[in-house]
Each structure stands twice: as C-alpha cells, then as structure tokens.
C-alpha atoms as a PDB file:
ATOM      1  CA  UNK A   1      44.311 -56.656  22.952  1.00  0.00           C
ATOM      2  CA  UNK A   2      40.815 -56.453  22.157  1.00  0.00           C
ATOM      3  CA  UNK A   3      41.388 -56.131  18.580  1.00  0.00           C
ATOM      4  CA  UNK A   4      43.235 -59.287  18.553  1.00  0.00           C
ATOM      5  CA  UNK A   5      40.498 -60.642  20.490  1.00  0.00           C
ATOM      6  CA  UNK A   6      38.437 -59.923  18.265  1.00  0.00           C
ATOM      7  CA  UNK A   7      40.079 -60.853  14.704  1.00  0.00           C
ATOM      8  CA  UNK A   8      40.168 -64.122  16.247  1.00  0.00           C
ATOM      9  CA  UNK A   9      36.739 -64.621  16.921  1.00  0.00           C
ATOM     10  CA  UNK A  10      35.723 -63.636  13.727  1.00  0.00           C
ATOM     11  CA  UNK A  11      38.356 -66.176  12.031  1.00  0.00           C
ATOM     12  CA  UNK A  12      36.957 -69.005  13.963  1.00  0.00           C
ATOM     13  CA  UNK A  13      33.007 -68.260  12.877  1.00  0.00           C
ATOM     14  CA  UNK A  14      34.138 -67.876   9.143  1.00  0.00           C
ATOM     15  CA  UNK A  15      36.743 -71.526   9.703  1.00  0.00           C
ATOM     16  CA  UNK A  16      33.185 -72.731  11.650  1.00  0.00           C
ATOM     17  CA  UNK A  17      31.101 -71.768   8.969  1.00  0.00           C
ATOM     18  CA  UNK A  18      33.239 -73.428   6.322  1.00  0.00           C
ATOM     19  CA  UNK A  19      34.049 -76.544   7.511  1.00  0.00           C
ATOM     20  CA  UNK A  20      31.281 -77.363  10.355  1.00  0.00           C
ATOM     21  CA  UNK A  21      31.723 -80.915  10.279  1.00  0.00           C
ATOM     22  CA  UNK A  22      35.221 -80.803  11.154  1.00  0.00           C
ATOM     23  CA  UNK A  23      34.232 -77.626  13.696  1.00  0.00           C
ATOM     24  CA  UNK A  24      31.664 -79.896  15.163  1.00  0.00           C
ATOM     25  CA  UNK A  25      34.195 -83.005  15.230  1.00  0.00           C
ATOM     26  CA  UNK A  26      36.705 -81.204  16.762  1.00  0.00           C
ATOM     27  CA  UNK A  27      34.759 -79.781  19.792  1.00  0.00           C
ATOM     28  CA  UNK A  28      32.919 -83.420  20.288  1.00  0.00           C
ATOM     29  CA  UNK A  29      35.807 -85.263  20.265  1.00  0.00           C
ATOM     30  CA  UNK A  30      37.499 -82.151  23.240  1.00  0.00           C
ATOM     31  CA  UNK A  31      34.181 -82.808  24.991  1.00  0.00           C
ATOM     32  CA  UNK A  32      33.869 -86.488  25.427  1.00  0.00           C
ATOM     33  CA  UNK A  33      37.840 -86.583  26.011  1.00  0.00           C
ATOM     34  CA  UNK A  34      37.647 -84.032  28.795  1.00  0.00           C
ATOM     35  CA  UNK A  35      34.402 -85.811  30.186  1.00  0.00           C
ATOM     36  CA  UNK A  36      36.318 -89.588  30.073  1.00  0.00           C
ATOM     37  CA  UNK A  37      39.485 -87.694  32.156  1.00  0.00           C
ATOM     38  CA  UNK A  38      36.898 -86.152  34.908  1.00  0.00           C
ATOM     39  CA  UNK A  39      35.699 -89.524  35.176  1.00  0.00           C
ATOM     40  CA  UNK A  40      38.393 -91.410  35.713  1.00  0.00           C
ATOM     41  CA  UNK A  41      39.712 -88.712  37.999  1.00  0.00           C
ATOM     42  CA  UNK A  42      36.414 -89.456  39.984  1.00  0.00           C
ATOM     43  CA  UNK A  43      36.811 -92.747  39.982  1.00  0.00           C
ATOM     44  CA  UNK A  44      40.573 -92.826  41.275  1.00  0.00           C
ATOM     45  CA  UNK A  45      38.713 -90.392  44.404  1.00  0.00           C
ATOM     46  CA  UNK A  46      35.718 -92.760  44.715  1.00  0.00           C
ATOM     47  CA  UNK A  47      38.619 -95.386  44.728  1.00  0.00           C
ATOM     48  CA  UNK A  48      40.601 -93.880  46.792  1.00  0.00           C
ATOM     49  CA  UNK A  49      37.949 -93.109  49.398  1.00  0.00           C
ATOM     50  CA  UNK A  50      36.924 -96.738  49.931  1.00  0.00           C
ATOM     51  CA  UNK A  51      40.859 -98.044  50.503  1.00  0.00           C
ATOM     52  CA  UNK A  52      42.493 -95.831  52.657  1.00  0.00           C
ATOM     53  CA  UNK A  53      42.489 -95.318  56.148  1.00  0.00           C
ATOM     54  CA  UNK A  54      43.952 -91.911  57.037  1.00  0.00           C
ATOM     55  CA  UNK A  55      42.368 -89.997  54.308  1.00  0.00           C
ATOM     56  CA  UNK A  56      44.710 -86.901  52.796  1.00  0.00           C
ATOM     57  CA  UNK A  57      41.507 -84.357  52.740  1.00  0.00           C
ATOM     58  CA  UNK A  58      43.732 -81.874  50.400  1.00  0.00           C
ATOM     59  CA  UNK A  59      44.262 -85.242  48.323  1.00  0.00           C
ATOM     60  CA  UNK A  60      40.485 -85.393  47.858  1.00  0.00           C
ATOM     61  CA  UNK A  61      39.839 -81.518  47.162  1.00  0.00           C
ATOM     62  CA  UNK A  62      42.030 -81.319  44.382  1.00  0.00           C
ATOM     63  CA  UNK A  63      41.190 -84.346  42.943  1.00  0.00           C
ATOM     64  CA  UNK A  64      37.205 -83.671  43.468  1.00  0.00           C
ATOM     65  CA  UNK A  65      37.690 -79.976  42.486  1.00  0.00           C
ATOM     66  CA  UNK A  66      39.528 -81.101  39.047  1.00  0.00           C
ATOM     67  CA  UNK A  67      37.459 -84.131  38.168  1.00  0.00           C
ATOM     68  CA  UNK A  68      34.564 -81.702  38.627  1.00  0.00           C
ATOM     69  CA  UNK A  69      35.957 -78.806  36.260  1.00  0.00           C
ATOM     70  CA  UNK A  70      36.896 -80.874  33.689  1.00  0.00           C
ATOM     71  CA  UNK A  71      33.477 -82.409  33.446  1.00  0.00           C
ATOM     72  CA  UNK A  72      31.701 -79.019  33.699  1.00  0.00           C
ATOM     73  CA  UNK A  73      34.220 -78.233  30.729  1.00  0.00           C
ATOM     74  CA  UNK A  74      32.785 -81.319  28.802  1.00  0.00           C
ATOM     75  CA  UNK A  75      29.419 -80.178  29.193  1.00  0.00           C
ATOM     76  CA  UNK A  76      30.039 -76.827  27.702  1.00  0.00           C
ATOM     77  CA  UNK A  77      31.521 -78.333  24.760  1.00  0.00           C
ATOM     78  CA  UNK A  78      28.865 -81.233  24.365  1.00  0.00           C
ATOM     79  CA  UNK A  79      26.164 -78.318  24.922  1.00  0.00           C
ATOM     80  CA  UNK A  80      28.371 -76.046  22.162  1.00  0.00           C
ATOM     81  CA  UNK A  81      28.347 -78.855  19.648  1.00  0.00           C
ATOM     82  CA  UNK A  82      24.117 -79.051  20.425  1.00  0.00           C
ATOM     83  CA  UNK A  83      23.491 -75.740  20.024  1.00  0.00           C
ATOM     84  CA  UNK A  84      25.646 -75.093  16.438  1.00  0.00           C
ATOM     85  CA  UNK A  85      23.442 -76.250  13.986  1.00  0.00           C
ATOM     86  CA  UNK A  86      20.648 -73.540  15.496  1.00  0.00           C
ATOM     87  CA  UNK A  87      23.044 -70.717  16.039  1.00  0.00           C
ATOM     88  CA  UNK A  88      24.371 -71.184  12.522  1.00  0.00           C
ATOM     89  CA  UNK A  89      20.793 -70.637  10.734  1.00  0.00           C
ATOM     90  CA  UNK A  90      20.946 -66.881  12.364  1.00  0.00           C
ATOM     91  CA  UNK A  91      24.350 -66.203  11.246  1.00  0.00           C
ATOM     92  CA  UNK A  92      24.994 -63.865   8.169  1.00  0.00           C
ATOM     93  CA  UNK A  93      28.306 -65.591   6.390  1.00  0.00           C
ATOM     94  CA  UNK A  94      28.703 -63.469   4.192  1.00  0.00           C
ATOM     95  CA  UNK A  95      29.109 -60.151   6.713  1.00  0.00           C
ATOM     96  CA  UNK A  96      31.113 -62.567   8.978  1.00  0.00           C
ATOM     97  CA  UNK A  97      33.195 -62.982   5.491  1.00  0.00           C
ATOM     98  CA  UNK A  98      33.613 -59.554   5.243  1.00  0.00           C
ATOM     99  CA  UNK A  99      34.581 -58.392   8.809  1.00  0.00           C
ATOM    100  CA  UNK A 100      37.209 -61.171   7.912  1.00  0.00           C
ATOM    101  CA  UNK A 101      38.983 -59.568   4.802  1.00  0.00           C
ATOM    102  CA  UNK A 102      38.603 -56.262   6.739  1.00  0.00           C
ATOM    103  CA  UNK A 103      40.516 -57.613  10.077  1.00  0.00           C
ATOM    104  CA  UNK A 104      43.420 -58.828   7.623  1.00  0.00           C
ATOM    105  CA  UNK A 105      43.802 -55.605   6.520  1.00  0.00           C
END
C-alpha cells in the first residue's frame, strides 16, 4: 500500500512539474468550486435560520458542519495553488524524473 502510495505521489510532482498551468488550473478551479458550494450551503442555513419556527437543530449541524468543511477544503486548495510557484523553485525535476522511470519498473 505504501508503495502505491507512493508511485502516485511521485507521478503527480513529475505531471505538476510538466504541465503547471494546467496543475495550477485544475486545483483553482476545485478550490473556488468547493468554496461557491460551502457558501451556498451557508446561505441555505443562514436562510433557513431566519424562516422557520421550530428549528431542526440536527438540520443545522449537518448543514453548518458541511458548509464549513467544504470551505476549509477550498482554502487548502486556494493556499496549494499560492504556495506552488515557491515549492517548485526547490524541487529537483530531474531526480523526481528519475524516481518516476524507477517506480514503473
């Protein structure tokens, strides 16, 4: 298992380091998506709060709960798509290259 693990991390750097626009484009676009579904989510609660009477409290746990991962997910991939550029200067392609060929082996 950690093998695998670990052939697929390498894969992903080398794909990364090959193509970072599209890497970069691919994570922003997860990011902001992720971030517009936690807010609507919080806006159906904030919503929801104001119009009804007998409030479900389980109703507005999960919905709080999940609005709130989802936008802590968003910031992880809007703080992943920050940090590439500086992570990617101390990065040695051509070893992560390497381990690459080996893993196919």
């Amino acid at each position: 298992m950690k093998i695998i693990y670990r052939t697929k991390v390498i894969r992903e750097l080398v794909r990364a380091l090959d193509n970072d626009s599209r890497y970069l484009r691919k994570y922003s676009v997860l990011g902001k998506s992720l971030g517009a579904m936690g807010a609507v989510l919080f806006g159906f609660l904030m919503m929801s709060a104001l119009r009804l009477k007998d409030q479900n409290l389980l109703w507005f746990l999960c919905l709080g709960t999940t609005a709130g991962i989802l936008i802590g997910i968003s910031m992880y991939f809007g703080t992943a798509v920050k940090q590439w550029p500086v992570v990617k200067e101390f990065m040695d392609a051509n070893k992560l290259r390497e381990a690459a060929k080996r893993e196919l082996l």
